[in-house]
C-alpha atoms as a PDB file:
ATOM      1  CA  UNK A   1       8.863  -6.895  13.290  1.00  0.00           C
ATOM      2  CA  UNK A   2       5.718  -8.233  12.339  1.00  0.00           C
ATOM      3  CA  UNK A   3       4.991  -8.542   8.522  1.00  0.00           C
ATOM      4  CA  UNK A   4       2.121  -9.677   6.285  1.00  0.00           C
ATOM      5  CA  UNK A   5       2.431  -9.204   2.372  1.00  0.00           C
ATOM      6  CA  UNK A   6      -0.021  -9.787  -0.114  1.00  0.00           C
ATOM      7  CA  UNK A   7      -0.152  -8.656  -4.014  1.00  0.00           C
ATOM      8  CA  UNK A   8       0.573  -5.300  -4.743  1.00  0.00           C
ATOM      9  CA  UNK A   9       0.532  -4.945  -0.383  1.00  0.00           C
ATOM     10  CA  UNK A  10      -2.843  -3.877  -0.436  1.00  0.00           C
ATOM     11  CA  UNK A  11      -5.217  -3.372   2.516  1.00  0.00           C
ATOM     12  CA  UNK A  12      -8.690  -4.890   1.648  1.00  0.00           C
ATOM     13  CA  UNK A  13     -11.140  -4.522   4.518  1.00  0.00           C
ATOM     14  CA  UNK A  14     -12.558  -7.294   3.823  1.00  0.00           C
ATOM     15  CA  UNK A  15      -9.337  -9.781   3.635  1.00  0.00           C
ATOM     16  CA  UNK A  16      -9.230 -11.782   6.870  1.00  0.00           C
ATOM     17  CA  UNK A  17      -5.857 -12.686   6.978  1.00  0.00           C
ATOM     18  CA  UNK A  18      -4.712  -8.827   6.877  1.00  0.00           C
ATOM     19  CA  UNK A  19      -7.332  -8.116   9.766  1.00  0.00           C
ATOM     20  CA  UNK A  20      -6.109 -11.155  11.987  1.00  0.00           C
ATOM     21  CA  UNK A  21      -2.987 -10.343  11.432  1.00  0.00           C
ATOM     22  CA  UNK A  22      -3.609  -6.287  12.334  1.00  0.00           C
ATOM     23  CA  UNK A  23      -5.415  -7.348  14.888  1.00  0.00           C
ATOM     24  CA  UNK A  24      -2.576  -9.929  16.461  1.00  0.00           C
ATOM     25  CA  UNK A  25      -0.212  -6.699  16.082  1.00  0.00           C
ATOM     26  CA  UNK A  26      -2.292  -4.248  17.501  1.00  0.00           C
ATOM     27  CA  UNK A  27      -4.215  -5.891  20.743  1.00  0.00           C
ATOM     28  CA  UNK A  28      -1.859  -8.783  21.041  1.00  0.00           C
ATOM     29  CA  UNK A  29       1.457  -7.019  20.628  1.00  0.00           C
ATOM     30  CA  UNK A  30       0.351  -3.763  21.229  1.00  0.00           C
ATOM     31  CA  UNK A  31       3.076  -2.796  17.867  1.00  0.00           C
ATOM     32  CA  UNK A  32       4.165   1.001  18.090  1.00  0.00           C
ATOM     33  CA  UNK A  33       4.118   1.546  13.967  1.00  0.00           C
ATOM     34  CA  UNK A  34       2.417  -0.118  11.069  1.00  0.00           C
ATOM     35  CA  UNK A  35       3.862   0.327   7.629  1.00  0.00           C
ATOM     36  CA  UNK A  36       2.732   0.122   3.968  1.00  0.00           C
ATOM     37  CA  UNK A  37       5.257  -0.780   1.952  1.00  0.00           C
ATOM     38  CA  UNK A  38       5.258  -0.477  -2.166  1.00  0.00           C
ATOM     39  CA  UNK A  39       8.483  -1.998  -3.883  1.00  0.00           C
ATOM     40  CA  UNK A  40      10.286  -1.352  -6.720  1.00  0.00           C
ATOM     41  CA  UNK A  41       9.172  -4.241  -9.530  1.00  0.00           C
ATOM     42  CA  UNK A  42       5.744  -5.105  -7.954  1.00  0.00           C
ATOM     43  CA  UNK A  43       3.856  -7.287 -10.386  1.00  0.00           C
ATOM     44  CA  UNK A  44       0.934  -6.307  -8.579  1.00  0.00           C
ATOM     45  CA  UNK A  45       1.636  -2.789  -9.994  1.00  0.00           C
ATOM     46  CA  UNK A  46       2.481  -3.706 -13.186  1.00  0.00           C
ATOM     47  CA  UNK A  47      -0.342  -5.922 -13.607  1.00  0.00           C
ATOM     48  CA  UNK A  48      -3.043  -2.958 -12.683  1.00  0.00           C
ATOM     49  CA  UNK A  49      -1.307  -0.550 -15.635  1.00  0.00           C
ATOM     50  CA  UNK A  50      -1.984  -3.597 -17.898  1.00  0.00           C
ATOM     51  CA  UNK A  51      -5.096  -3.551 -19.985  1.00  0.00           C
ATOM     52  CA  UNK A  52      -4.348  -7.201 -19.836  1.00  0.00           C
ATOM     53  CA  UNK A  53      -7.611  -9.306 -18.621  1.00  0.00           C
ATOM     54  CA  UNK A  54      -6.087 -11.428 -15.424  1.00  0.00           C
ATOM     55  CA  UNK A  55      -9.852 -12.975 -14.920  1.00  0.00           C
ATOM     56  CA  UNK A  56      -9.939 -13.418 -10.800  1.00  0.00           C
ATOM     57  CA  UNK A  57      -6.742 -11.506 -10.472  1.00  0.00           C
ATOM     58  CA  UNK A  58      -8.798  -8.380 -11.709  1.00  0.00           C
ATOM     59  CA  UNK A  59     -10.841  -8.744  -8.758  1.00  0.00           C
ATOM     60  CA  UNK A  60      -7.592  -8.253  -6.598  1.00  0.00           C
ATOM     61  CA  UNK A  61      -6.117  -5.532  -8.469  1.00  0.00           C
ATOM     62  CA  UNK A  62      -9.322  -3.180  -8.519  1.00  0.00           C
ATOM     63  CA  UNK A  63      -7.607  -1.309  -5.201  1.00  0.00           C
ATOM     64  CA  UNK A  64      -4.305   0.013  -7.042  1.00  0.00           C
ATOM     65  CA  UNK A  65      -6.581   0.086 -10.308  1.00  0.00           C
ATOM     66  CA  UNK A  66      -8.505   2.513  -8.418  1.00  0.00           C
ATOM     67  CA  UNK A  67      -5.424   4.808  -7.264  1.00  0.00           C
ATOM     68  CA  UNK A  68      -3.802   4.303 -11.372  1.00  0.00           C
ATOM     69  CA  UNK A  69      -7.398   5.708 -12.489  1.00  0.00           C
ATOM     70  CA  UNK A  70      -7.551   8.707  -9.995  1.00  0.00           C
ATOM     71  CA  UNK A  71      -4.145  10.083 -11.264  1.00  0.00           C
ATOM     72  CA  UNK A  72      -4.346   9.005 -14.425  1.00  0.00           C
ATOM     73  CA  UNK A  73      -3.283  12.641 -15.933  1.00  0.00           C
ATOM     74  CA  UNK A  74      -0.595  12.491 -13.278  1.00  0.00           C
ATOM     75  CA  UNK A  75       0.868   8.846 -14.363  1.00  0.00           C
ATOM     76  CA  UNK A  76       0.573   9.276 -18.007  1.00  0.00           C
ATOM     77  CA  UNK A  77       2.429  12.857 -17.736  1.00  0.00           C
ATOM     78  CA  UNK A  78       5.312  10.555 -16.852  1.00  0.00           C
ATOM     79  CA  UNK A  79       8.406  10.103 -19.237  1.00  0.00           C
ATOM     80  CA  UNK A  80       8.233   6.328 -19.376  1.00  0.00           C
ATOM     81  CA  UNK A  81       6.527   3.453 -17.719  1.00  0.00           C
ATOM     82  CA  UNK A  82       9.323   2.489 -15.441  1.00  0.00           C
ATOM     83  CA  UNK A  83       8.680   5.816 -13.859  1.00  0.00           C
ATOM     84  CA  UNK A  84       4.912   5.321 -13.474  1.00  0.00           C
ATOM     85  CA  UNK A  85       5.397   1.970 -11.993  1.00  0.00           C
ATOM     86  CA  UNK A  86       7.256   3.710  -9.081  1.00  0.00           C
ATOM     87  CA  UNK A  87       4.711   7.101  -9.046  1.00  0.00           C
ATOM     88  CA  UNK A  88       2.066   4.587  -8.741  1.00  0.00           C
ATOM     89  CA  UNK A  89       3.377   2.529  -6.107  1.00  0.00           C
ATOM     90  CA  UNK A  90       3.950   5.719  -4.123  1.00  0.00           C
ATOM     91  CA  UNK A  91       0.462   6.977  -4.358  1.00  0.00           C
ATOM     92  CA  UNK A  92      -0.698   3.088  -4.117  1.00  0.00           C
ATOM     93  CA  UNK A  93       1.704   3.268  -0.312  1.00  0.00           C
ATOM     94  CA  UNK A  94       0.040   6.378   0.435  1.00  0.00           C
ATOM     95  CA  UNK A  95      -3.710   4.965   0.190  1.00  0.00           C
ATOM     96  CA  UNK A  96      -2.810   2.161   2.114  1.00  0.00           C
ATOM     97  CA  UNK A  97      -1.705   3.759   5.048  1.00  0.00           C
ATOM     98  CA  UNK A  98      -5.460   6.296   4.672  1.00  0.00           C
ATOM     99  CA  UNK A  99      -6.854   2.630   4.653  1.00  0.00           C
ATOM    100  CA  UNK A 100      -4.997   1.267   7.313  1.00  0.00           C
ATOM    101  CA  UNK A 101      -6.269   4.311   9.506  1.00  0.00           C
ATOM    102  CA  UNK A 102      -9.357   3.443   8.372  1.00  0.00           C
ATOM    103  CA  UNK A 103      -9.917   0.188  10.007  1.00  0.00           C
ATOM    104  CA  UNK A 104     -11.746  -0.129  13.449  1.00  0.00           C
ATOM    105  CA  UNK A 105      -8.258  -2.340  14.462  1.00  0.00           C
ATOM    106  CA  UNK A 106      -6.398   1.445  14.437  1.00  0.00           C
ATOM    107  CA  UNK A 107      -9.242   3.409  15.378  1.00  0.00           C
ATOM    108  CA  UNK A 108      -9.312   1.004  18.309  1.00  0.00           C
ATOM    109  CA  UNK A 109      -5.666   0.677  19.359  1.00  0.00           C
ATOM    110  CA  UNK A 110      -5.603   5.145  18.635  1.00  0.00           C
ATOM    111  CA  UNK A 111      -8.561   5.157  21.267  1.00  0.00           C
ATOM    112  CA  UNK A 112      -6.572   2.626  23.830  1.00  0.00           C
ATOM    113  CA  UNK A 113      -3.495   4.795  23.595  1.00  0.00           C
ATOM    114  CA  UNK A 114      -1.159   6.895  21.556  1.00  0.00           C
ATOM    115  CA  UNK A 115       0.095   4.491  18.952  1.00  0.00           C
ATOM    116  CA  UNK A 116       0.327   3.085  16.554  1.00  0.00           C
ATOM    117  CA  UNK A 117       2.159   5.545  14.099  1.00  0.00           C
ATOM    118  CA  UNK A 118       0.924   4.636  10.272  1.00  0.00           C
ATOM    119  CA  UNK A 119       3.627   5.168   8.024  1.00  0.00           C
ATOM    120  CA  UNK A 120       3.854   4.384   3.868  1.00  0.00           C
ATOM    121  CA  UNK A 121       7.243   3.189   2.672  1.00  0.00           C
ATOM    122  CA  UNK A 122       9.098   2.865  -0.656  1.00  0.00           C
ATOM    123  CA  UNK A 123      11.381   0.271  -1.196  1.00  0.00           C
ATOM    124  CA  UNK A 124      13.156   1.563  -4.307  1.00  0.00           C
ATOM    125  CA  UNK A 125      15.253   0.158  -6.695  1.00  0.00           C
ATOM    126  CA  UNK A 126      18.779   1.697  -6.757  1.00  0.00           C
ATOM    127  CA  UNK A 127      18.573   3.681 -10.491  1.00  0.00           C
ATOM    128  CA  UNK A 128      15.215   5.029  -9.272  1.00  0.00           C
ATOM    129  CA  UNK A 129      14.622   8.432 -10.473  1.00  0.00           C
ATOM    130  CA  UNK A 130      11.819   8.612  -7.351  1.00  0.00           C
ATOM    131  CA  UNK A 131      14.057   9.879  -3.816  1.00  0.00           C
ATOM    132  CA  UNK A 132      14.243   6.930  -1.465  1.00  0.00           C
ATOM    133  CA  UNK A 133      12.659   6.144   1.203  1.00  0.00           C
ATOM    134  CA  UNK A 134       9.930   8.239   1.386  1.00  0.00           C
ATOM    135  CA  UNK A 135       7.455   8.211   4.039  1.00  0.00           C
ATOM    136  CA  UNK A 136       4.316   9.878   4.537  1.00  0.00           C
ATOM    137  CA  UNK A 137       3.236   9.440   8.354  1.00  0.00           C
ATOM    138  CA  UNK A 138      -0.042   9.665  10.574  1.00  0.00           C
END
C-alpha cells in the first residue's frame, strides 16, 4: 500500500506532491487500485462548512467548498451537522475519485493496460448513521 494524505484528501491538479506521488504508483509500481478516502472527523471538512475566514487555508479548502456549495439543498436537508459532515465527505470521496480519473497519470496507466481501478472510500466513525464502507468504483 502506497498512501499520500493531505487536508480534507483532496486531489488538486496542480499539487506536485499528489502527482509525484500518482505518478511513482502508477508507472513505477504499476499499483492495481487507487483510493479516495474521506474520514469520519476531517477538519478539512469541518473547516469548509465553516463560514469561518482561515486566510491561506481558504485557498485549500475551495475543492470540498465547491462539492458543500453544489449540494447545498442536499446538506442542509440534513438533521444535524454531524450528519452533513459525513454526507459531505461522501460526496467530497466521490469527486475525488472523478478527479483522480481525470488526471493524464490514469488516463495514461488506463491506456498502458487495464488498471488501475479508482475507488472512493469512507472511513466512518462507529455511531455513524451513513452505512460503512461505501465505495463507488471506476
Amino acid at each position: 500500500m502506497f498512501i499520500h494524505r493531505n487536508i480534507a484528501n483532496t486531489v488538486v491538479h496542480t499539487d506536485l506532491n499528489l502527482l509525484s506521488v500518482l505518478t511513482y504508483a502508477m508507472e513505477v509500481l504499476e499499483a492495481e487500485h487507487a483510493i479516495a478516502c474521506g474520514h469520519a472527523e476531517c477538519g478539512g471538512a469541518r473547516a469548509a462548512m465553516s463560514p469561518q475566514d482561515l486566510d491561506q487555508f481558504n485557498h485549500w479548502l475551495r475543492n470540498i467548498k465547491g462539492v458543500c456549495a453544489a449540494h447545498c439543498e442536499e446538506l442542509q436537508a440534513m438533521p444535524s451537522v454531524q450528519d452533513r459532515g459525513y454526507r459531505l465527505l461522501e460526496l467530497h470521496a466521490m469527486e475525488q475519485v472523478k478527479k483522480l480519473a481525470a488526471t493524464a497519470i490514469i488516463q495514461r496507466a488506463w491506456a498502458k493496460r487495464r488498471g488501475p481501478r479508482l475507488h472512493a472510500v469512507q472511513s466512518m466513525a462507529p455511531d455513524s448513521p451513513v452505512p460503512a464502507p461505501y465505495a463507488l468504483s471506476l
